[in-house]
PDB file of N, CA and C in Angstrom:
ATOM      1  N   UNK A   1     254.756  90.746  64.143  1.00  0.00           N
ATOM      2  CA  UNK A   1     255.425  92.015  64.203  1.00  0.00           C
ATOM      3  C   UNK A   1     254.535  93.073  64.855  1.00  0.00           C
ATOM      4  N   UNK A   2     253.191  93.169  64.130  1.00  0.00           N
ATOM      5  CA  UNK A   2     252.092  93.888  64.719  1.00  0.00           C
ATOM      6  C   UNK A   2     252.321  93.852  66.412  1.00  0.00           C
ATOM      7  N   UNK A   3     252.036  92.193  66.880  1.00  0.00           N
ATOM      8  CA  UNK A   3     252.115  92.351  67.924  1.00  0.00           C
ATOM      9  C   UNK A   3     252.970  92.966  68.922  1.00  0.00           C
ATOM     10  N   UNK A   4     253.979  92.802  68.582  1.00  0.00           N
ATOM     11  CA  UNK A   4     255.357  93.270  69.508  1.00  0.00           C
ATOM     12  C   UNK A   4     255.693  94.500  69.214  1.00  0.00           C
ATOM     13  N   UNK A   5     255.078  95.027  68.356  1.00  0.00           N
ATOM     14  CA  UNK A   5     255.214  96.408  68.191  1.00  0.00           C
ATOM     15  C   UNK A   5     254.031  97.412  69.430  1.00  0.00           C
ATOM     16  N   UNK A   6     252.982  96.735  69.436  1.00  0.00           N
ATOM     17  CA  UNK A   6     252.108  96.964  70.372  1.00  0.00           C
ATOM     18  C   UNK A   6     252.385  96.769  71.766  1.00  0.00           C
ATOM     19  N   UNK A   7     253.289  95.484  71.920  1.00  0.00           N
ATOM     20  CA  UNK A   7     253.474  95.611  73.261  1.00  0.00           C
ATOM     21  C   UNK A   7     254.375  96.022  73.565  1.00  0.00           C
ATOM     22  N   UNK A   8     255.858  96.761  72.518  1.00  0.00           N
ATOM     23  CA  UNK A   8     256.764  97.302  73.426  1.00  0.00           C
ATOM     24  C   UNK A   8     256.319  98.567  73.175  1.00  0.00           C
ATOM     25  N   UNK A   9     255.695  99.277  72.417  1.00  0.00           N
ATOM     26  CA  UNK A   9     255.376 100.860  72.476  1.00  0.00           C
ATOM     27  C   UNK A   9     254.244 101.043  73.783  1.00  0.00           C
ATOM     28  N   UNK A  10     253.215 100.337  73.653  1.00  0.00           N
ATOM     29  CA  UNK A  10     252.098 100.011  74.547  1.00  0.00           C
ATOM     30  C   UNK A  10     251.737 101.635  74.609  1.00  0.00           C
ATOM     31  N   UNK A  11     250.992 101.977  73.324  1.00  0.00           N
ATOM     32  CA  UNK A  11     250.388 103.306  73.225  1.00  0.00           C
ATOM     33  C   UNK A  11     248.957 103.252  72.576  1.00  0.00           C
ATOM     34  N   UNK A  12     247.984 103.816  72.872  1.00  0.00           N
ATOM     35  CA  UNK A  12     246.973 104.030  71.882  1.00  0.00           C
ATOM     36  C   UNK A  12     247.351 104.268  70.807  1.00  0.00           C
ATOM     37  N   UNK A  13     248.202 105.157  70.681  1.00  0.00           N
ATOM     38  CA  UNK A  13     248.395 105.509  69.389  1.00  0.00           C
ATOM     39  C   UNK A  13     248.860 104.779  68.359  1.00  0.00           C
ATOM     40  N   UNK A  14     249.679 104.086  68.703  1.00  0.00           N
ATOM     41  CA  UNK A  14     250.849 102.930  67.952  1.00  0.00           C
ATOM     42  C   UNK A  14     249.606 102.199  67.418  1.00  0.00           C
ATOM     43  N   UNK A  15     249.029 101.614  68.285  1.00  0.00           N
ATOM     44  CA  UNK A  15     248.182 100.141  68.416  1.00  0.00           C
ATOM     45  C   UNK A  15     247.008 100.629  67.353  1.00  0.00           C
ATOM     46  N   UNK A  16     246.617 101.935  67.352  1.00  0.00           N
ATOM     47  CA  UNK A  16     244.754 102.759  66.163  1.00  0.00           C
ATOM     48  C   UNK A  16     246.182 103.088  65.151  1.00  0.00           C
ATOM     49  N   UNK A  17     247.502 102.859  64.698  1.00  0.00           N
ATOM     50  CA  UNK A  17     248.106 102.994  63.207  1.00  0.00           C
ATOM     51  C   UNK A  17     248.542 102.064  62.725  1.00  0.00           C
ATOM     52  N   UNK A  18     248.504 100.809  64.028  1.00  0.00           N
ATOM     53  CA  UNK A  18     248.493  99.497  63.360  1.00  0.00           C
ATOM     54  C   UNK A  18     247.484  98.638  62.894  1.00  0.00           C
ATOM     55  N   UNK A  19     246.170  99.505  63.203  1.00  0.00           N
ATOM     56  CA  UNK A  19     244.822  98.884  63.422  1.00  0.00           C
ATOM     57  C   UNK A  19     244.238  99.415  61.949  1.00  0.00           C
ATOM     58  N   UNK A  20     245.180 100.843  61.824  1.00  0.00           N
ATOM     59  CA  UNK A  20     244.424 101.199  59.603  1.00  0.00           C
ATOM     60  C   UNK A  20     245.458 100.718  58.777  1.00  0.00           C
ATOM     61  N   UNK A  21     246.894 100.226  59.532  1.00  0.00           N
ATOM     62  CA  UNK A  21     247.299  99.099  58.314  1.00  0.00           C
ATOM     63  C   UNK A  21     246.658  97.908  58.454  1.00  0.00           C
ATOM     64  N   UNK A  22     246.249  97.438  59.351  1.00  0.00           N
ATOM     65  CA  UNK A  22     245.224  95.994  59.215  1.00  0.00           C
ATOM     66  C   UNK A  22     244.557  95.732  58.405  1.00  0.00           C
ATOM     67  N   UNK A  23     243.977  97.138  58.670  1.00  0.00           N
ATOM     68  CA  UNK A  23     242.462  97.346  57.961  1.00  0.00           C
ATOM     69  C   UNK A  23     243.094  97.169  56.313  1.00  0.00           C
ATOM     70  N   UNK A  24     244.085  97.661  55.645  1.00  0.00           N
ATOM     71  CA  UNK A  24     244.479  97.799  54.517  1.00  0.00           C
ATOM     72  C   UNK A  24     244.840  96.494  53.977  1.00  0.00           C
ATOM     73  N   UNK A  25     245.597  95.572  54.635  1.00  0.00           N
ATOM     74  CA  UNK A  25     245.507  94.283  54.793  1.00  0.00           C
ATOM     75  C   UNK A  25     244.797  93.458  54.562  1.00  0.00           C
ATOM     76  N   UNK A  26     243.834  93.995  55.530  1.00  0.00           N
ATOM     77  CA  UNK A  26     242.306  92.762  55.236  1.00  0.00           C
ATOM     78  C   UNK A  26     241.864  93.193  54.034  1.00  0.00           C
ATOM     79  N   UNK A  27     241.908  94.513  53.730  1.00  0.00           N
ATOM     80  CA  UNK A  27     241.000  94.648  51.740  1.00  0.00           C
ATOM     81  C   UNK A  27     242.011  93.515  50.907  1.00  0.00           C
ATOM     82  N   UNK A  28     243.239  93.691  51.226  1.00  0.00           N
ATOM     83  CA  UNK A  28     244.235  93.182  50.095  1.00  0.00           C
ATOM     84  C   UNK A  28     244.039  91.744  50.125  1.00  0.00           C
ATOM     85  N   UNK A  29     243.432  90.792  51.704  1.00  0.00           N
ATOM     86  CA  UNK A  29     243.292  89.883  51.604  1.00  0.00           C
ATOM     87  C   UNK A  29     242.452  89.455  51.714  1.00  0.00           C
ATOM     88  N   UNK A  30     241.489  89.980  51.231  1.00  0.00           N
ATOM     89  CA  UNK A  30     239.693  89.803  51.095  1.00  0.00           C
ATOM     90  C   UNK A  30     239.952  89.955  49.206  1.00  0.00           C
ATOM     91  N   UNK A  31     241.062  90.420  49.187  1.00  0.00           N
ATOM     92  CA  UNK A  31     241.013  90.789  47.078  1.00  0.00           C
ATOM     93  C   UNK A  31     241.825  88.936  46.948  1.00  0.00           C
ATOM     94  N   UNK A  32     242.784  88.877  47.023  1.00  0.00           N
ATOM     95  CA  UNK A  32     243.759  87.889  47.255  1.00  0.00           C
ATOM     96  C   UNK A  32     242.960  86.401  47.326  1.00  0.00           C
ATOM     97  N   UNK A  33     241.834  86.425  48.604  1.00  0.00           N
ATOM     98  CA  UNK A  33     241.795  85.247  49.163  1.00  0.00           C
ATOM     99  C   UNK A  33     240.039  85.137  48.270  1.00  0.00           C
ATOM    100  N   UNK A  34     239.621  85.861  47.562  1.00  0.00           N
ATOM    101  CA  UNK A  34     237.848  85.768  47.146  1.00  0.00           C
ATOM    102  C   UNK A  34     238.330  84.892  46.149  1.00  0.00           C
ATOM    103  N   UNK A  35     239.107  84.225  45.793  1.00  0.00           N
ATOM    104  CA  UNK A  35     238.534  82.882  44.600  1.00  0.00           C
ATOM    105  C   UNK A  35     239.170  82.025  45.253  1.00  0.00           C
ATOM    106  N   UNK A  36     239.358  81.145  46.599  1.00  0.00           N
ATOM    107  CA  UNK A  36     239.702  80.550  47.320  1.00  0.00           C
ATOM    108  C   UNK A  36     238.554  79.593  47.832  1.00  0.00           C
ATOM    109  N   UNK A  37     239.203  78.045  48.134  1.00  0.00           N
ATOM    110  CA  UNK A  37     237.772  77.233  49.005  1.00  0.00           C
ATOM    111  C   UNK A  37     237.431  77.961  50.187  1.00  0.00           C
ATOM    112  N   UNK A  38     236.731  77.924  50.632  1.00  0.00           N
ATOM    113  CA  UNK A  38     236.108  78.385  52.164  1.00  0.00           C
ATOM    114  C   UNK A  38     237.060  77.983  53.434  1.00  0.00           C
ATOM    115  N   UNK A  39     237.485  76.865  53.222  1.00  0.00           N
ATOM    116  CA  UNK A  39     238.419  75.901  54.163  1.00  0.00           C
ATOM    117  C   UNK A  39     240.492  76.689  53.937  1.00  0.00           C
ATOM    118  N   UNK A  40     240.432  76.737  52.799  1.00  0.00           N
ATOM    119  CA  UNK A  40     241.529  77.462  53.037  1.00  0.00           C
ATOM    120  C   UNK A  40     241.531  79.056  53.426  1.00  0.00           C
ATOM    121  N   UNK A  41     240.552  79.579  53.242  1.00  0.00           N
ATOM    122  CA  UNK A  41     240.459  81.201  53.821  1.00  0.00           C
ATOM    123  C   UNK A  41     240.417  81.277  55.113  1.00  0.00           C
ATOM    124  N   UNK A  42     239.645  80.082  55.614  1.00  0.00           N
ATOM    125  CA  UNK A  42     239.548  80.181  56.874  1.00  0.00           C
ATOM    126  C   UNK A  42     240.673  80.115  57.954  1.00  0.00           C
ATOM    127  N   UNK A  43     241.618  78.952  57.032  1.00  0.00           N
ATOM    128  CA  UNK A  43     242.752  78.887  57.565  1.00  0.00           C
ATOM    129  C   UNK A  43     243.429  79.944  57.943  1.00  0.00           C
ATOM    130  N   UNK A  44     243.804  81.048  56.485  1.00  0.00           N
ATOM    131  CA  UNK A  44     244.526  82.408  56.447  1.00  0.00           C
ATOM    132  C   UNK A  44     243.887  83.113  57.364  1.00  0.00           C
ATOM    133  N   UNK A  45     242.652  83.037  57.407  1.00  0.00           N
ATOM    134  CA  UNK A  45     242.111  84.193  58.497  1.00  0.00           C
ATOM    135  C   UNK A  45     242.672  83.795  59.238  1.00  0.00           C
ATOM    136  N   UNK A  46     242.531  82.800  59.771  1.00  0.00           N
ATOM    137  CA  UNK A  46     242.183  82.283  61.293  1.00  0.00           C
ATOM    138  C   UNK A  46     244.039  82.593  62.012  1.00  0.00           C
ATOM    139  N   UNK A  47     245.028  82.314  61.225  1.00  0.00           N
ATOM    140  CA  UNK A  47     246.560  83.139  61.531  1.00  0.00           C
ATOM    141  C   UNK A  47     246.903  84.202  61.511  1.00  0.00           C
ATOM    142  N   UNK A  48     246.075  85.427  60.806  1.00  0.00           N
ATOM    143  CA  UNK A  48     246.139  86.671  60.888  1.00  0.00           C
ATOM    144  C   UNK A  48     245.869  87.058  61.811  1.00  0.00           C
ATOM    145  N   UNK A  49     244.377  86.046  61.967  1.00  0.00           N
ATOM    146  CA  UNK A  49     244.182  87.204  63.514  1.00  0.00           C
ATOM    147  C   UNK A  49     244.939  86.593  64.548  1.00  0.00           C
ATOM    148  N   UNK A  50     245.378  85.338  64.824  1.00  0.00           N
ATOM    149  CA  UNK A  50     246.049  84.838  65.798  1.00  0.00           C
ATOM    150  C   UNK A  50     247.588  85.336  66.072  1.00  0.00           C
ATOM    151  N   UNK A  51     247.985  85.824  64.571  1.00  0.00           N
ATOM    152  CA  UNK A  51     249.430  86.197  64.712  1.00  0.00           C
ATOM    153  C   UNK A  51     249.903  87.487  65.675  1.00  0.00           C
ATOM    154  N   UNK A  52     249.030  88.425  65.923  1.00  0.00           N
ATOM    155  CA  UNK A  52     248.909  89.574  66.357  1.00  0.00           C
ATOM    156  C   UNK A  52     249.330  88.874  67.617  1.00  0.00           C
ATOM    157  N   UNK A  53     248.446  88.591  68.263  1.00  0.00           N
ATOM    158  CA  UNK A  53     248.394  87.914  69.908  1.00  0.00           C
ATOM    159  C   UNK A  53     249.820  87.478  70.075  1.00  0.00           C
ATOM    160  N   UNK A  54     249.801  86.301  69.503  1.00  0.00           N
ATOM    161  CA  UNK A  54     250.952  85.518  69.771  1.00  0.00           C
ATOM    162  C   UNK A  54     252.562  86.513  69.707  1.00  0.00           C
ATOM    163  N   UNK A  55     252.725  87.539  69.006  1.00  0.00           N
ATOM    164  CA  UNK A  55     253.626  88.394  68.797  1.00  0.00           C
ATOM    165  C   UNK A  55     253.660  89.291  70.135  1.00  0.00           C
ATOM    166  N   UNK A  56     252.486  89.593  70.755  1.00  0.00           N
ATOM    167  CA  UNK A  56     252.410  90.255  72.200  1.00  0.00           C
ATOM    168  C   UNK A  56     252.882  89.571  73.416  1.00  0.00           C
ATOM    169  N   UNK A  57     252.491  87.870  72.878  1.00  0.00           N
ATOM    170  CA  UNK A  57     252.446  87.808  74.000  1.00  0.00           C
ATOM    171  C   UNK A  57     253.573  87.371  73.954  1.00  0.00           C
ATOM    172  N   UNK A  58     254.784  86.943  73.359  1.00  0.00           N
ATOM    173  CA  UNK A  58     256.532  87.013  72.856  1.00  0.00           C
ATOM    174  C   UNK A  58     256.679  87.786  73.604  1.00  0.00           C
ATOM    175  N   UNK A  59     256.953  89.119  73.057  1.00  0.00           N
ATOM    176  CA  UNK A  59     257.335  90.343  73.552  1.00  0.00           C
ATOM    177  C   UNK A  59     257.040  90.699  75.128  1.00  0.00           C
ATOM    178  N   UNK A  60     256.102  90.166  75.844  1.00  0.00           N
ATOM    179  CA  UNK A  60     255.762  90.266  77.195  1.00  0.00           C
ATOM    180  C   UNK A  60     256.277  89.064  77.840  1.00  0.00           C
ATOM    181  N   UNK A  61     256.342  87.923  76.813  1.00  0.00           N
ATOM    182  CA  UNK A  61     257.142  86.595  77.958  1.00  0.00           C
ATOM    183  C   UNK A  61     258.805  86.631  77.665  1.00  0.00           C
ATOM    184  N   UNK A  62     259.044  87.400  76.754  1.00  0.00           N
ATOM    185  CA  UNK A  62     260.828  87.595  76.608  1.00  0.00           C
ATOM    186  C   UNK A  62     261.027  89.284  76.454  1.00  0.00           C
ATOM    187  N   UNK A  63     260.917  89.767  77.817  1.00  0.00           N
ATOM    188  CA  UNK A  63     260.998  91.376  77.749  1.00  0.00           C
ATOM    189  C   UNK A  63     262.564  91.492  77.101  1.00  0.00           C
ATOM    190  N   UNK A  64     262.444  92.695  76.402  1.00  0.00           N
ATOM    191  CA  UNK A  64     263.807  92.767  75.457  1.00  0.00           C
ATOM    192  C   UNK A  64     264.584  94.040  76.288  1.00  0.00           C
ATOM    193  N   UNK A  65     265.683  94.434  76.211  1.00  0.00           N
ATOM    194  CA  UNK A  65     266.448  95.303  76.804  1.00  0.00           C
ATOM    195  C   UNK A  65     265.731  96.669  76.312  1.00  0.00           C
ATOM    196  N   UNK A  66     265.469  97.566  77.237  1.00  0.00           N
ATOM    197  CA  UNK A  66     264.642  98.801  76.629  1.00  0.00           C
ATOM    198  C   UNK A  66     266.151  99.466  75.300  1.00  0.00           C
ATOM    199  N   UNK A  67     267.330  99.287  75.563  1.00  0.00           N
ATOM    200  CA  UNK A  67     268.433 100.095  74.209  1.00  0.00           C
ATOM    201  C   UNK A  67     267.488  99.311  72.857  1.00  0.00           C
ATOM    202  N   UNK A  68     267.172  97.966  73.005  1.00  0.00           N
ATOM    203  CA  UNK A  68     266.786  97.126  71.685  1.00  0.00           C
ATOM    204  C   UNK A  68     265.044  97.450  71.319  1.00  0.00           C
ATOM    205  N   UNK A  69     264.803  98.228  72.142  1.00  0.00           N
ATOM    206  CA  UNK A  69     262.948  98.916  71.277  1.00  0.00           C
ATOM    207  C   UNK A  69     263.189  99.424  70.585  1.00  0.00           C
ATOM    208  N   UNK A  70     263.693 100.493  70.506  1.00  0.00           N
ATOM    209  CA  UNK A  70     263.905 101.195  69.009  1.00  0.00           C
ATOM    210  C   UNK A  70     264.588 100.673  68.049  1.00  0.00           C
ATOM    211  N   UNK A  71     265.461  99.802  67.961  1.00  0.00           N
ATOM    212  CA  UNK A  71     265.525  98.796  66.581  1.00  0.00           C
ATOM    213  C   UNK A  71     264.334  97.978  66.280  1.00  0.00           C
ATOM    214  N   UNK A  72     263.725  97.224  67.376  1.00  0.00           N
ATOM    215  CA  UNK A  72     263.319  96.342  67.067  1.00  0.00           C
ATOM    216  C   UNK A  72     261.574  97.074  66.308  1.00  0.00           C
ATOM    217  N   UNK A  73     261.404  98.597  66.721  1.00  0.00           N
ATOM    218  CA  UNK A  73     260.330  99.179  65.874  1.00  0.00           C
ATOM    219  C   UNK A  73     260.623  99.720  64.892  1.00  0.00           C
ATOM    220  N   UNK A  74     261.773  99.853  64.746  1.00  0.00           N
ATOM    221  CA  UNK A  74     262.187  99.932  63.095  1.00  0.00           C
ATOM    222  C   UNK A  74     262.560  99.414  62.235  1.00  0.00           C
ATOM    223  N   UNK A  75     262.800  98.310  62.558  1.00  0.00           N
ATOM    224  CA  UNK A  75     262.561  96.445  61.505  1.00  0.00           C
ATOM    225  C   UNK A  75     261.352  96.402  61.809  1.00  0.00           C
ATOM    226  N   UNK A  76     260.150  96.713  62.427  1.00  0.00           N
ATOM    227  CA  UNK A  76     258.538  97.075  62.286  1.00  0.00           C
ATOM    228  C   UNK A  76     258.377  97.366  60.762  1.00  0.00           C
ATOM    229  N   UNK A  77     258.788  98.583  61.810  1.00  0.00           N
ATOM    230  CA  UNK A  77     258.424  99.615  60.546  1.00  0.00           C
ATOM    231  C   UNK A  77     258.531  99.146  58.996  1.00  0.00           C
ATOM    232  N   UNK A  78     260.351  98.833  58.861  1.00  0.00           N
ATOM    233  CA  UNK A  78     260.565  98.508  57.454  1.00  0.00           C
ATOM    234  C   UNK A  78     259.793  97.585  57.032  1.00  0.00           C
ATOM    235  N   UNK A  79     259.606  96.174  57.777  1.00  0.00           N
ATOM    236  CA  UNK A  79     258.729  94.933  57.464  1.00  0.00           C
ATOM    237  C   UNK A  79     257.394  95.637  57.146  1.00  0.00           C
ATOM    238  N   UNK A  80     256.922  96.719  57.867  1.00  0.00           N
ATOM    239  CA  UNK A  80     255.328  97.483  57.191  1.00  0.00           C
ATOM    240  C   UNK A  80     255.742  97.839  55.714  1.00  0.00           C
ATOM    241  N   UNK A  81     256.781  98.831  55.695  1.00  0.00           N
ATOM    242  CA  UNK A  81     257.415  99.510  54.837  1.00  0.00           C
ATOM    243  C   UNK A  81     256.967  98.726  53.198  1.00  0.00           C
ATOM    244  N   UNK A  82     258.038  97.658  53.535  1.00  0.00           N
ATOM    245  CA  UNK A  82     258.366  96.706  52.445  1.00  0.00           C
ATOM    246  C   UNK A  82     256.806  95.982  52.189  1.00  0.00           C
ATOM    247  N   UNK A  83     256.409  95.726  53.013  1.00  0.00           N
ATOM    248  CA  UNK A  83     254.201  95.435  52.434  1.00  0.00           C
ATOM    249  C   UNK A  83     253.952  95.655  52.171  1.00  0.00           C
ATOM    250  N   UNK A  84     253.878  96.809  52.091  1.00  0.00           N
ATOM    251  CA  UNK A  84     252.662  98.125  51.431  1.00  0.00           C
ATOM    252  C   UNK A  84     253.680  98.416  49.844  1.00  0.00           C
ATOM    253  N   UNK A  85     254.829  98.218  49.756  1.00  0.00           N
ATOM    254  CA  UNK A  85     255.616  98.246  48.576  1.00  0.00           C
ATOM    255  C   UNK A  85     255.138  97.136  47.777  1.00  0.00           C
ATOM    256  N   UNK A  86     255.524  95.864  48.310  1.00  0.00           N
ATOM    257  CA  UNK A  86     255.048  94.796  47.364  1.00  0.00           C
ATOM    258  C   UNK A  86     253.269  94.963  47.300  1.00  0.00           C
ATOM    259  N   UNK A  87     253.058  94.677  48.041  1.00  0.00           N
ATOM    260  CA  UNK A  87     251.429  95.166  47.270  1.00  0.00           C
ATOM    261  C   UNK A  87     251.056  95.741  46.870  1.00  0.00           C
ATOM    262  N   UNK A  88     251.495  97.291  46.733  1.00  0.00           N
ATOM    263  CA  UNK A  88     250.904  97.930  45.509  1.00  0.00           C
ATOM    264  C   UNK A  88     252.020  97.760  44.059  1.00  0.00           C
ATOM    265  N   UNK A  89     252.973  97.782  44.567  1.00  0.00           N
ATOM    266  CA  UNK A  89     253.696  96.891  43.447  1.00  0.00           C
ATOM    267  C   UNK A  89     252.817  95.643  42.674  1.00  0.00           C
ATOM    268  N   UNK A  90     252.499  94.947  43.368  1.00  0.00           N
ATOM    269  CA  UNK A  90     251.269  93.733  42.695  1.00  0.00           C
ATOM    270  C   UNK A  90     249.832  94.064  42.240  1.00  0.00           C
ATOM    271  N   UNK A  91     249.716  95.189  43.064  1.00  0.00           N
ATOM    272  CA  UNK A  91     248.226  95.965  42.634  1.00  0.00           C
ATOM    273  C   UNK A  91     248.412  96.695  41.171  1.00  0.00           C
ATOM    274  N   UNK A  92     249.389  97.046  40.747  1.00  0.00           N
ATOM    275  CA  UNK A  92     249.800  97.488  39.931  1.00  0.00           C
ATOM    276  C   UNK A  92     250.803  97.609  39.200  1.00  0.00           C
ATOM    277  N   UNK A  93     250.378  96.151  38.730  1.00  0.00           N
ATOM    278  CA  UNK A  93     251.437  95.619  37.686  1.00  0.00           C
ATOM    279  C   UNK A  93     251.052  96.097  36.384  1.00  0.00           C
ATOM    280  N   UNK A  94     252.346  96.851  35.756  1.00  0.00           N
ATOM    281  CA  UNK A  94     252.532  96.885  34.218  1.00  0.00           C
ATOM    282  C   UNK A  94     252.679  98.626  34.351  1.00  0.00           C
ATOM    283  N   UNK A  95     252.285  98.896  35.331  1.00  0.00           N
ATOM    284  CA  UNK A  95     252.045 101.067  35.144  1.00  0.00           C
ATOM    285  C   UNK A  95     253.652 101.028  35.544  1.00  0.00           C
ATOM    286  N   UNK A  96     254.345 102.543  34.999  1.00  0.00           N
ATOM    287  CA  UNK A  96     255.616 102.721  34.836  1.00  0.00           C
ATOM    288  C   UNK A  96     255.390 103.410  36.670  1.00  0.00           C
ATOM    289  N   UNK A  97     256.866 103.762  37.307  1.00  0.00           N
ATOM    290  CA  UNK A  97     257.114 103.650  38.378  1.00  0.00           C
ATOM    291  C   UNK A  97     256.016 105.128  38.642  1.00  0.00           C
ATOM    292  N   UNK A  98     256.271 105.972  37.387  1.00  0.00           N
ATOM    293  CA  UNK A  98     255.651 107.012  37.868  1.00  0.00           C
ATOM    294  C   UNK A  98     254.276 107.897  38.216  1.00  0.00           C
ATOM    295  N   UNK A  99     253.372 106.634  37.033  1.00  0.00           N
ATOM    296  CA  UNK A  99     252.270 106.437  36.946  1.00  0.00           C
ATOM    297  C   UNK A  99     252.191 106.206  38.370  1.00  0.00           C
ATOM    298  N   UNK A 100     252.540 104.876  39.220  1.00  0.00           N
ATOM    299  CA  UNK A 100     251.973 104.439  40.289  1.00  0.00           C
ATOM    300  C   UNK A 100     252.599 104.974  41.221  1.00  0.00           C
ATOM    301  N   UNK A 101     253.698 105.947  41.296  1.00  0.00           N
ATOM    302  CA  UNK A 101     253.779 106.948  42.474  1.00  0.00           C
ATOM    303  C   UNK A 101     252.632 107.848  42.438  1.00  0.00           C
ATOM    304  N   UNK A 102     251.904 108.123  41.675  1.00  0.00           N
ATOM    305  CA  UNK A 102     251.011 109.598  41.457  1.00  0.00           C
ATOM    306  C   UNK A 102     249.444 109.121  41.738  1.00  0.00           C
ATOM    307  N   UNK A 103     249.304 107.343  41.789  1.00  0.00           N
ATOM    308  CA  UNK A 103     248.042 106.585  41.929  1.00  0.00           C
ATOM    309  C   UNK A 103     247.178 107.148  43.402  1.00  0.00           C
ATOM    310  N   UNK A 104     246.535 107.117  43.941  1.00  0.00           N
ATOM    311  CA  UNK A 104     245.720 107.335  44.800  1.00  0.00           C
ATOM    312  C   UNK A 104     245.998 106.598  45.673  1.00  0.00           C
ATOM    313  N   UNK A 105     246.001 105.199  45.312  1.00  0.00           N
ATOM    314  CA  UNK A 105     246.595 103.720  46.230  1.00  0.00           C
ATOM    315  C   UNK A 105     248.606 104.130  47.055  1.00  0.00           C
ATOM    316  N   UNK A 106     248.881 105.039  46.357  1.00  0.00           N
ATOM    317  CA  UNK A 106     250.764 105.034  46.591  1.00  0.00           C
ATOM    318  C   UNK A 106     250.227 106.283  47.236  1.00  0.00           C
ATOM    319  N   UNK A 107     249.060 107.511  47.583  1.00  0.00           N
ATOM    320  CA  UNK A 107     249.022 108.579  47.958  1.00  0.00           C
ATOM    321  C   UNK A 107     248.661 108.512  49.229  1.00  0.00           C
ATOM    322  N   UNK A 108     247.875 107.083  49.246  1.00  0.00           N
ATOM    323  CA  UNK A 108     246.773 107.077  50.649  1.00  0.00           C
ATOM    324  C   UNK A 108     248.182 106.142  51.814  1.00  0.00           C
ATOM    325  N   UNK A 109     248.801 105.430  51.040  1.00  0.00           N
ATOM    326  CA  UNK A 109     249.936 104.292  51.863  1.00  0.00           C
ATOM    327  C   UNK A 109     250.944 105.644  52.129  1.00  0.00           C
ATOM    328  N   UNK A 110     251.026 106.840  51.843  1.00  0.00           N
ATOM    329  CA  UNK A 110     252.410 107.539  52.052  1.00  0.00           C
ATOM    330  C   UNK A 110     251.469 108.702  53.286  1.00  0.00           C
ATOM    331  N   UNK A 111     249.516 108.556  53.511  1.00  0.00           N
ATOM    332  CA  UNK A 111     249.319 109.652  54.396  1.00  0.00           C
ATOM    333  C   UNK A 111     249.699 108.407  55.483  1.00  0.00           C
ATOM    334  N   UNK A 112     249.340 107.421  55.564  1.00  0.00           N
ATOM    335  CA  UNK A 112     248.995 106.770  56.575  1.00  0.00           C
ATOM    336  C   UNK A 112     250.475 106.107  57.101  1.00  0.00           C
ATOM    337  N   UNK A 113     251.590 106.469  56.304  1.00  0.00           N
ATOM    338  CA  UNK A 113     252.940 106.359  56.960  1.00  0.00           C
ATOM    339  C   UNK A 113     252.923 107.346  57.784  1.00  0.00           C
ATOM    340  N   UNK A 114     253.051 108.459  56.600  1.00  0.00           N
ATOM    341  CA  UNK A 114     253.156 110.085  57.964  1.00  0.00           C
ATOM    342  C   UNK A 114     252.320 109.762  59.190  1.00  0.00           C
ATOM    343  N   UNK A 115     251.535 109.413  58.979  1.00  0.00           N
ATOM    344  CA  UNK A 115     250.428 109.270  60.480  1.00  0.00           C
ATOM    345  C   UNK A 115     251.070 108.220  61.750  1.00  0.00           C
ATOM    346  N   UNK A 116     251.225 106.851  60.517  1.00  0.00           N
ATOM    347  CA  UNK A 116     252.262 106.244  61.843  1.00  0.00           C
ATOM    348  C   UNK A 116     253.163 107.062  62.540  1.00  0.00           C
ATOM    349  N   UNK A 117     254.133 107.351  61.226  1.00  0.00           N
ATOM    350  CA  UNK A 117     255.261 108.317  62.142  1.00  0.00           C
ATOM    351  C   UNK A 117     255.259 108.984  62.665  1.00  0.00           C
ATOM    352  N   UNK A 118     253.890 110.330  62.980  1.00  0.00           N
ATOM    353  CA  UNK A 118     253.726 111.157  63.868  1.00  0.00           C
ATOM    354  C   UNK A 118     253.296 110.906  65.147  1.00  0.00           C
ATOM    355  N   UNK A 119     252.357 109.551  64.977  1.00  0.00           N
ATOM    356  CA  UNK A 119     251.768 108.888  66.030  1.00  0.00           C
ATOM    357  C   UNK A 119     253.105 108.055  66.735  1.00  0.00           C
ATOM    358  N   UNK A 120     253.487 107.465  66.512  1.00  0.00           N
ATOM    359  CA  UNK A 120     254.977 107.268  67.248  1.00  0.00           C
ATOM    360  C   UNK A 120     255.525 108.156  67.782  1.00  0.00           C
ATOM    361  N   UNK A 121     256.076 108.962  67.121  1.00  0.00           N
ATOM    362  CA  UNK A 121     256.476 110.315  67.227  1.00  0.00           C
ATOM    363  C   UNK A 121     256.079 111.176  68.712  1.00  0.00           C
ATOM    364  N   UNK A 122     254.621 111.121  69.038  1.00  0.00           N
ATOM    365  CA  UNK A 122     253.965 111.999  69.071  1.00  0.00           C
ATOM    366  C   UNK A 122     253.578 111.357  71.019  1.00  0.00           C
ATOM    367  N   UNK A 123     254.532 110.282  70.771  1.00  0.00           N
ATOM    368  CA  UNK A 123     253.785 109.082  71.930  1.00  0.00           C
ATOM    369  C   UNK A 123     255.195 109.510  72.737  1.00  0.00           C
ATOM    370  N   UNK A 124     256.410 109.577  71.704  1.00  0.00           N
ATOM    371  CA  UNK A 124     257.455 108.920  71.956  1.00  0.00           C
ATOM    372  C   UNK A 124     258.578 109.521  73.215  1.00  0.00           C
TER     373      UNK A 124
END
């Protein structure tokens, strides 16, 4: 998704707000994957980072109708959307909804939406 989001916006900007959800990513799967054999982490790594590419290079070998970019970055988006939901949803299991709207973890995922969205926005 990453990828094809990068290559149909093809902005700095898009590409450094997909690069601090990564980053958010890799903590969650550096938390996730630390009681794991060595051989299976490596595996997970080794598709994360490959998945990016391979999603670009889709999107550049089946150019999509420019009317279908803006859907297709907002099933992005939601697919980001819905991640950052279930994982802190899993980060914080058992706190009532309101506790973990007010958490630091639900404060920092709602600057770094605004930021996508302005950075889109801001390209667009």
């Amino acid at each position: 998704m990453e990828g094809a989001a990068i290559a149909l916006a093809g902005s700095a900007a898009v590409a450094l707000a997909l690069a601090m959800h990564a980053f958010g990513e890799g903590l969650a799967t550096g938390t996730l994957l630390g009681g794991q054999s060595r051989r299976r982490v490596a595996g997970w790594l080794a598709l994360m980072c490959i998945s990016p590419v391979i999603g670009a290079a889709a999107a550049d070998a089946f150019p999509f109708p420019a009317a279908a970019e803006p859907v297709l970055l907002a099933v992005a988006a939601g697919v980001l959307a819905q991640a950052a939901r279930v994982s802190l949803r899993a980060a914080f299991r058992g706190l009532r909804p309101t506790q973990l709207l007010l958490s630091r973890p639900a404060a920092t995922t709602m600057m770094a939406a605004l930021v996508t969205v302005l950075a889109v926005h801001g390209v667009g």
